[in-house]
Structure formats: structure tokens, C-alpha cells
Protein backbone atom coordinates (compact mmCIF):
# COMPACT_ATOMS: atom_id res chain seq x y z
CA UNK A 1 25.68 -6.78 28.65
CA UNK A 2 24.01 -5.37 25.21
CA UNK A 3 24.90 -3.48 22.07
CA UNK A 4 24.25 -0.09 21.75
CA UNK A 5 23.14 1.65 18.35
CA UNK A 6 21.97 5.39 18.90
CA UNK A 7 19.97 5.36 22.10
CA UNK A 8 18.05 1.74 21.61
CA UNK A 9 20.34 -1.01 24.43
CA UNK A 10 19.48 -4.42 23.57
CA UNK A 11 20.31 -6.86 26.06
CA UNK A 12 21.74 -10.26 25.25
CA UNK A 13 18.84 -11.87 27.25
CA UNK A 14 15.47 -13.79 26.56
CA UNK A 15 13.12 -10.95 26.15
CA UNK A 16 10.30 -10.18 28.77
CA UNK A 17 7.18 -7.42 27.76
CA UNK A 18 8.87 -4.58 29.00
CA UNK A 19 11.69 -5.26 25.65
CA UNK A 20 8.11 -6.09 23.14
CA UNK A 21 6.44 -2.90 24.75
CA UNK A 22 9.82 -0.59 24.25
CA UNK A 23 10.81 -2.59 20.54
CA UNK A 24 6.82 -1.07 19.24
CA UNK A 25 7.98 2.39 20.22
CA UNK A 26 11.08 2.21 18.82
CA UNK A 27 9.84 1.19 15.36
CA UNK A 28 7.05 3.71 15.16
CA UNK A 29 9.85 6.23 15.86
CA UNK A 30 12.05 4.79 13.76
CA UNK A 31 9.90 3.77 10.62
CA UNK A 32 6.44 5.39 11.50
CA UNK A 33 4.71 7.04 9.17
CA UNK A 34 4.48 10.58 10.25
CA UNK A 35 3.82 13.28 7.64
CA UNK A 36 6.41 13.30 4.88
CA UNK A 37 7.73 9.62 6.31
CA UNK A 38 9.36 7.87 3.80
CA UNK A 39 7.50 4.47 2.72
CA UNK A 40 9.50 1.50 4.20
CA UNK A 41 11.70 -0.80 2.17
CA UNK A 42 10.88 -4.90 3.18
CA UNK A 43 12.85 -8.06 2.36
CA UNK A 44 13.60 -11.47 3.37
CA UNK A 45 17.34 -11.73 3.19
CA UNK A 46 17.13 -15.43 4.45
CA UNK A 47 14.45 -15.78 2.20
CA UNK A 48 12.01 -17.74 4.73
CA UNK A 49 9.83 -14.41 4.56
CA UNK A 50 10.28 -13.37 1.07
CA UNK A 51 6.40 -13.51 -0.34
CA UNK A 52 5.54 -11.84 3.34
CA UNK A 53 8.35 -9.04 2.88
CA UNK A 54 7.10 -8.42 -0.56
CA UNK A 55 3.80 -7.32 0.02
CA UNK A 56 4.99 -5.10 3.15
CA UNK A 57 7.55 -3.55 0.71
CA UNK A 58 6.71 0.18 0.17
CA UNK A 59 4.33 0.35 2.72
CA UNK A 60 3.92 2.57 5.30
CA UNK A 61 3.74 1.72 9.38
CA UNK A 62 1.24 3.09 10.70
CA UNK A 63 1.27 1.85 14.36
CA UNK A 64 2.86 -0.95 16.81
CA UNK A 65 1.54 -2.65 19.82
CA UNK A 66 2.47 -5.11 22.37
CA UNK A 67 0.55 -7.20 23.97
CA UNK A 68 2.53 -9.18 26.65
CA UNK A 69 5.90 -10.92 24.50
CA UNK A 70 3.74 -10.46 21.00
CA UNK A 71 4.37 -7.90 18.42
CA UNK A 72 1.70 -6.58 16.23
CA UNK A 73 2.75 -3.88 13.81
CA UNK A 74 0.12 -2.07 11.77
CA UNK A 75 0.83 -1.96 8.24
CA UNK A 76 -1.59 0.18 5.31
CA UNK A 77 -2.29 -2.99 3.56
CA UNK A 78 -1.36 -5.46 6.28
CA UNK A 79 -1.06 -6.63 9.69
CA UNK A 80 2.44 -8.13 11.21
CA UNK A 81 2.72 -10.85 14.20
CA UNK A 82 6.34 -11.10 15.59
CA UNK A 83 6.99 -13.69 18.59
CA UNK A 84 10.61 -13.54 19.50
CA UNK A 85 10.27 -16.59 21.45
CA UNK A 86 13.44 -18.12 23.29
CA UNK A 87 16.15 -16.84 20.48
CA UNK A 88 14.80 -14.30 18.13
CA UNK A 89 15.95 -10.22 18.52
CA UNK A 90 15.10 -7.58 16.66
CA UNK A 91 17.53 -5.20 16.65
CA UNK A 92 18.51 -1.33 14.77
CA UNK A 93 21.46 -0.78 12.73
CA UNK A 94 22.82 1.74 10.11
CA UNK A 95 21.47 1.30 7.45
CA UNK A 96 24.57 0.41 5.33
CA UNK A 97 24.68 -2.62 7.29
CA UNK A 98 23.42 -5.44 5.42
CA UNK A 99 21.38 -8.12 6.19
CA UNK A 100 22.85 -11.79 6.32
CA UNK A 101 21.87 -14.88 5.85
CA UNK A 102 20.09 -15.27 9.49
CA UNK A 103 18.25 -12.36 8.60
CA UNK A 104 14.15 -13.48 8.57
CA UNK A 105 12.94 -9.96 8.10
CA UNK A 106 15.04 -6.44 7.22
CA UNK A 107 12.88 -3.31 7.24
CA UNK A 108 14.57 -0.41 6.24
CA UNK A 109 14.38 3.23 5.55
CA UNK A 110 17.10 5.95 4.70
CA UNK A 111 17.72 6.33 8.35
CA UNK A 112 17.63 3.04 9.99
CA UNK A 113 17.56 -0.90 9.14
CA UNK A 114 15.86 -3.10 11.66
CA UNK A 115 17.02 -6.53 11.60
CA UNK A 116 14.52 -9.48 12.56
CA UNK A 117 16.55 -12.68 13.47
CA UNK A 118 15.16 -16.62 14.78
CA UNK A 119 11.51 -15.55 15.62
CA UNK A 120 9.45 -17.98 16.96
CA UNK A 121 6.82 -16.11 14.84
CA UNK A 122 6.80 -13.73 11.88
CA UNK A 123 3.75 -14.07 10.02
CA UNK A 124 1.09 -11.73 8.34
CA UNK A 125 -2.55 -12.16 9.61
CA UNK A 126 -5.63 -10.63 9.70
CA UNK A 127 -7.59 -8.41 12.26
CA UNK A 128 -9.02 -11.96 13.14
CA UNK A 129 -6.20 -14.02 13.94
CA UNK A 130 -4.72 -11.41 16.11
CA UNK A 131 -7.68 -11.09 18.34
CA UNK A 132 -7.07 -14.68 18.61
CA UNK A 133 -3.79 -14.21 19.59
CA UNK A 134 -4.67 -11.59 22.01
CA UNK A 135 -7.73 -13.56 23.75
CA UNK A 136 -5.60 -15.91 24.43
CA UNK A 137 -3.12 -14.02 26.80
CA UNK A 138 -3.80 -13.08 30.14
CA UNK A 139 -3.65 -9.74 31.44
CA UNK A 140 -1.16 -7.53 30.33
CA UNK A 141 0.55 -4.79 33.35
CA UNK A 142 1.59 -2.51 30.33
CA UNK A 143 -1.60 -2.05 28.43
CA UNK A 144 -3.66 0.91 29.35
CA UNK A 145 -6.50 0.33 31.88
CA UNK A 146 -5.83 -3.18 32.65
CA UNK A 147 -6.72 -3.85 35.76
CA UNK A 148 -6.03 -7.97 37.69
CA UNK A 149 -9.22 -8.93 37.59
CA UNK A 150 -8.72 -12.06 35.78
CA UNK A 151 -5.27 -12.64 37.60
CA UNK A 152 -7.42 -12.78 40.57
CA UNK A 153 -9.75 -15.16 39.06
CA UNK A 154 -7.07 -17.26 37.56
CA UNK A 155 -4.88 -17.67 40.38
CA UNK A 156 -8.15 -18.51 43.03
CA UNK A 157 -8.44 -22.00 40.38
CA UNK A 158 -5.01 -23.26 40.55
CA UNK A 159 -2.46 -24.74 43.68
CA UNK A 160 0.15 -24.45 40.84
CA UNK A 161 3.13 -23.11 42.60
CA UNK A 162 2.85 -18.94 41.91
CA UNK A 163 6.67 -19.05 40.63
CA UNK A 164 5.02 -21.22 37.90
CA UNK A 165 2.06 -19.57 37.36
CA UNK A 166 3.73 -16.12 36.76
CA UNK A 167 5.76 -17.46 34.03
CA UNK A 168 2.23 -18.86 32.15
CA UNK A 169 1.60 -16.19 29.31
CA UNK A 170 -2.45 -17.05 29.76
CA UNK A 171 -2.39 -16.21 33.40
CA UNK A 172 -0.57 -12.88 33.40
CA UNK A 173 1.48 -11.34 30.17
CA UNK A 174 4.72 -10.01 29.57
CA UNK A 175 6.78 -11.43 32.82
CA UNK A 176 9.34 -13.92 32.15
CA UNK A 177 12.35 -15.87 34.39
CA UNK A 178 13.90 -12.10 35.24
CA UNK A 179 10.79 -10.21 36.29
CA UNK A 180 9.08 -13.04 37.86
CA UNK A 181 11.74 -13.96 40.76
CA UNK A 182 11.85 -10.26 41.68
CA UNK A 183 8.85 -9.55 41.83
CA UNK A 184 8.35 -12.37 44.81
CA UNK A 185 11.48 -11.35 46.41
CA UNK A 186 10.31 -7.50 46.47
CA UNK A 187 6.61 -9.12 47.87
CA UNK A 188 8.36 -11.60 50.52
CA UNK A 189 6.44 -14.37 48.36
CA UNK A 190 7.99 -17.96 48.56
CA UNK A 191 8.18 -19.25 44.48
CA UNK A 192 6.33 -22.70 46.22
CA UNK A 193 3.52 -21.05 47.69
CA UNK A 194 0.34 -22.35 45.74
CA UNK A 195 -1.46 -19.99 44.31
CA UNK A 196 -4.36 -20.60 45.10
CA UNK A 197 -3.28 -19.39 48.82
CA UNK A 198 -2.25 -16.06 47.79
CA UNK A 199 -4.47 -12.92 49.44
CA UNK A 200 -6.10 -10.55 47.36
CA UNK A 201 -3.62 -7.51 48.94
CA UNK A 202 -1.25 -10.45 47.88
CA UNK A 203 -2.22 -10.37 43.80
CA UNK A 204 -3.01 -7.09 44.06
CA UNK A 205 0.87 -6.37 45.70
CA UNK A 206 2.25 -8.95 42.21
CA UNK A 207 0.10 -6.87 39.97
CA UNK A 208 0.89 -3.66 41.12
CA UNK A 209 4.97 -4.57 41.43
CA UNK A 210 4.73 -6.01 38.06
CA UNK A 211 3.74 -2.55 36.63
CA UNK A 212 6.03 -1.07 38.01
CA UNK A 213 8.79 -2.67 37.12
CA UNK A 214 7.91 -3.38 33.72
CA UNK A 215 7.08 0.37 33.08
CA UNK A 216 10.55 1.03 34.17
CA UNK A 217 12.04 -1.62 32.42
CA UNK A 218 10.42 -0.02 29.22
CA UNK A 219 11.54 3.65 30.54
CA UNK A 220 15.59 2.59 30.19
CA UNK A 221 15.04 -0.24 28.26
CA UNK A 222 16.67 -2.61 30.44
CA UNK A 223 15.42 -4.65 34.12
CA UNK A 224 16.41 -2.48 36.51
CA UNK A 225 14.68 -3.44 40.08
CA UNK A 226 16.99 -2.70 42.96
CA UNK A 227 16.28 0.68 44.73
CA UNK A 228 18.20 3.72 44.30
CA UNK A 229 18.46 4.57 47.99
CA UNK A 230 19.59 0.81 48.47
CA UNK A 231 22.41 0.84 45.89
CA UNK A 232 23.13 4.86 45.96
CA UNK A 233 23.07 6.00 42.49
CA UNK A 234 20.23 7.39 40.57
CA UNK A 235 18.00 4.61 38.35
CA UNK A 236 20.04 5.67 34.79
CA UNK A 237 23.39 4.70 36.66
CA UNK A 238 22.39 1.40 37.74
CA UNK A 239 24.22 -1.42 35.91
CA UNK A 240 26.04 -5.08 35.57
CA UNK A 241 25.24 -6.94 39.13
CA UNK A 242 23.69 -3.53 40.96
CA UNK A 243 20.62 -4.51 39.13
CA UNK A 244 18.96 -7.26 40.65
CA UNK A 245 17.78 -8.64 43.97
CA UNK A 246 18.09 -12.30 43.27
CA UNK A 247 17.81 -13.37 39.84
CA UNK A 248 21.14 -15.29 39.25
CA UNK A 249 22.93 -14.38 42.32
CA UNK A 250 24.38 -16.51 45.02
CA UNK A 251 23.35 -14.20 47.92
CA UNK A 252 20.56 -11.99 48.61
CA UNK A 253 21.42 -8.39 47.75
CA UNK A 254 19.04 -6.99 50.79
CA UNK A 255 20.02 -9.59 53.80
CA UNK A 256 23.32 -11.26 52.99
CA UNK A 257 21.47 -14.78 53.12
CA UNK A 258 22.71 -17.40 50.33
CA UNK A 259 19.94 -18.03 48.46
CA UNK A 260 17.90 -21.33 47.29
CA UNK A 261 17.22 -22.06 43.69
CA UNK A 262 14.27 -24.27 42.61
CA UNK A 263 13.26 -25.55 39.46
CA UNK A 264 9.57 -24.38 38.53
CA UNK A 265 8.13 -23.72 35.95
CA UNK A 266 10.38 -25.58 33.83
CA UNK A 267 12.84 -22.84 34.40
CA UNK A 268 15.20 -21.98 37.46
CA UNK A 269 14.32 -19.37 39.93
CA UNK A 270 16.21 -17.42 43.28
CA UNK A 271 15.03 -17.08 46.01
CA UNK A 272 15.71 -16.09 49.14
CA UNK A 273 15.08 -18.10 52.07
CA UNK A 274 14.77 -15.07 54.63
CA UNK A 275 12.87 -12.69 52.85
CA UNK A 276 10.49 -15.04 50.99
CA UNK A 277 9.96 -17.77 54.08
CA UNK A 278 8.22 -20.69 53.14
């Protein structure tokens, strides 16, 4: 369900924070600039990039960070934003490979060529602008000593339906259409259930189930959220349709039920009509 080059997987999927998160460490790995790093090599194959790529070209990375689905990679001269939105990847290869003509960004040393392809965002910008960026997301389950404080808030204000609400990048950041439809399966929560009704044990149960499983999604670099006394193999041999409770299944892999599927959110969600009761 991915290609495989050295030990990065990238899945074929729409990427949640768990893929931003793991893509940061990656790079720094990859292209940081420990001692004796080489500088890295920047262009715009496509050539929608080119004046950006050239003034990254020869620079050194210093650091990465993720905050929710948005990429901020620390340059010595300048600062990198990368959305991948619905379409874009960013993905390793040998660095013989060349880039092609979908290629927005290629950043390259002797070892490795990362390829960026149909961001929703690559732009340079200043320490300013990516505060902006970042005040504008909610609360991140990945970023060190975040606690739910403002999911609590947030949630309290709105009867928006919670499978809806989960999915809004200002309410909580980094869970997308995979993470958010386990996550209420795992906490018996119905997708419908307005969230203003939720309990604080029940936000505190989301939050606490979101870090989780985004920490282990960022551990093997894949969603992985079924148990492994459930499906009897150990997390790393998990794979194909073992993975998942609900999410794009036609029955519920805990009771047997068939499941329901409801559009909210814009998007298409599982559930399970036992386990999550309205």
C-alpha cells in the first residue's frame, strides 16, 4: 500500500500529522546539518519554485518541525512552509534519480534526493508568517507539552457534529478522515453526537487516544490502530486490512456489526452502529 526506499514507507494516502511529524525527522536525518554535513543542493525541476530553490541552494538544514499537517524546515538563511494538502508527497529516492517535470522542489545531497510533488504550499517566509500559520491551528497531540485545553474550550462553543469538528485543523491539529473515525470507534463516540455534548473524561478520552495513535503512527510510519492482542501479531507485523477498526470497512472488526457511513465533514466516515450508539 506504499513504496519503500531504505527504511522511510510512504503510503499512497492523504497525509494526516503523524506522516508531517515523521517526514521532519526524516529530513533532518537525511539532510541535517550535523558536523561535517554536506551543504544541500536545491532546485525547481518544474520550475514553479526556481527563485525559492535558488536561494536555499547550498544551504544547510538546520532543523524541521511539524505542527499539525504543516511543514516548517529551518534553513541558515531561510525559513520553508510545505502544506501537502489533498495531493502533494514528499518522498526519498537515490539520488541518481532525477527529478521530472512534476517535481516543485528536489533537495538533494550525495546520499539522498527528496522529491516535493503538488503541494498545496511551498513557500519561503519569515519567522512572522509562520507564527501566523501556527496561531492559527488548534492544538497539536504531537507537540511537546500540549495539553487540550483549548479542545475543551473549542468543542464547549460548537453543536457541530464531533466527526466534523475533529477533521477542522483550528479545533485540533494533525487528525484527518483515517485517524478521526478511529478514534470515535476506540471511544464508543457516535460521529453525530454534537460536540458541544461531549464530557470532559469524553475530550480528555479523544485527546488522549489521539496521542496515542498518532505517536504510533509516527513510530512505524504508517496508521496502525487495531490491538495486538485483538489481531495476534506484534504492532511491526500488522498490515493491509489488520489495520483498522472501521475506516473503509463494511463490518466492524471488534463486533461483526455492518457498519453505517455518514457524510460529515464534507468527507465520509464509518461507524459502527453497536459500539458508537447514537
Amino acid at each position: 500500500m506504499g513504496s519503500r526506499w531504505g527504511d522511510t514507507v510512504i503510503l499512497a494516502a492523504m497525509p494526516e500529522g503523524h506522516t508531517i511529524h515523521r517526514l521532519a525527522q526524516d529530513l533532518v536525518a537525511t539532510l541535517g546539518s550535523a558536523p561535517g554535513a554536506a551543504t544541500v543542493q536545491a532546485t525547481s525541476p518544474q520550475g514553479r519554485f526556481a527563485d525559492g530553490a535558488s536561494l536555499l541552494d547550498g544551504d544547510r538544514l538546520i532543523s524541521a518541525e511539524a505542527f499539525g499537517k504543516y511543514l516548517f524546515c529551518h534553513f541558515g538563511g531561510a525559513l520553508l512552509h510545505v502544506h501537502l494538502g489533498l495531493i502533494g508527497k514528499f518522498r526519498p529516492n537515490p539520488p541518481d534519480v532525477p527529478g521530472g517535470d512534476t517535481v516543485r522542489l528536489r533537495l538533494e545531497n550525495d546520499r539522498i534526493a527528496w522529491h516535493l510533488t503538488g503541494p498545496a504550499r511551498c513557500e519561503l517566509v519569515t519567522p512572522d508568517e509562520a507564527s501566523a500559520i501556527v496561531a492559527g491551528l488548534g492544538a497539536d497531540p504531537l507537540r511537546p507539552r500540549t495539553r487540550p485545553t483549548s479542545l475543551h474550550r473549542l468543542l464547549a462553543r460548537t453543536a457541530k457534529p464531533i466527526g466534523a469538528t475533529l477533521l477542522d485543523q483550528q479545533v485540533v491539529a494533525g487528525i484527518g478522515n483515517v485517524y478521526r473515525a478511529e478514534i470515535l470507534f476506540l471511544r464508543g463516540i457516535h460521529p453525530e453526537r454534537p460536540s458541544s455534548s461531549l464530557s470532559a473524561d469524553e475530550i480528555d478520552g479523544i485527546w488522549s487516544e489521539a496521542k496515542r495513535l498518532l505517536r504510533r503512527g509516527v513510530r512505524l510510519n504508517r496508521i496502525v490502530t487495531t490491538s495486538p492482542a485483538e489481531i495476534g501479531r506484534p504492532l511491526a507485523r500488522i498490515d493491509g486490512d489488520d489495520r483498522l477498526y472501521v475506516y473503509h470497512r463494511t463490518n466492524c472488526r471488534r463486533c461483526g456489526s455492518e457498519l453505517g457511513t455518514l457524510e460529515i465533514g464534507g468527507r465520509p466516515i464509518q461507524f459502527c452502529p453497536s459500539c458508537q450508539p447514537a
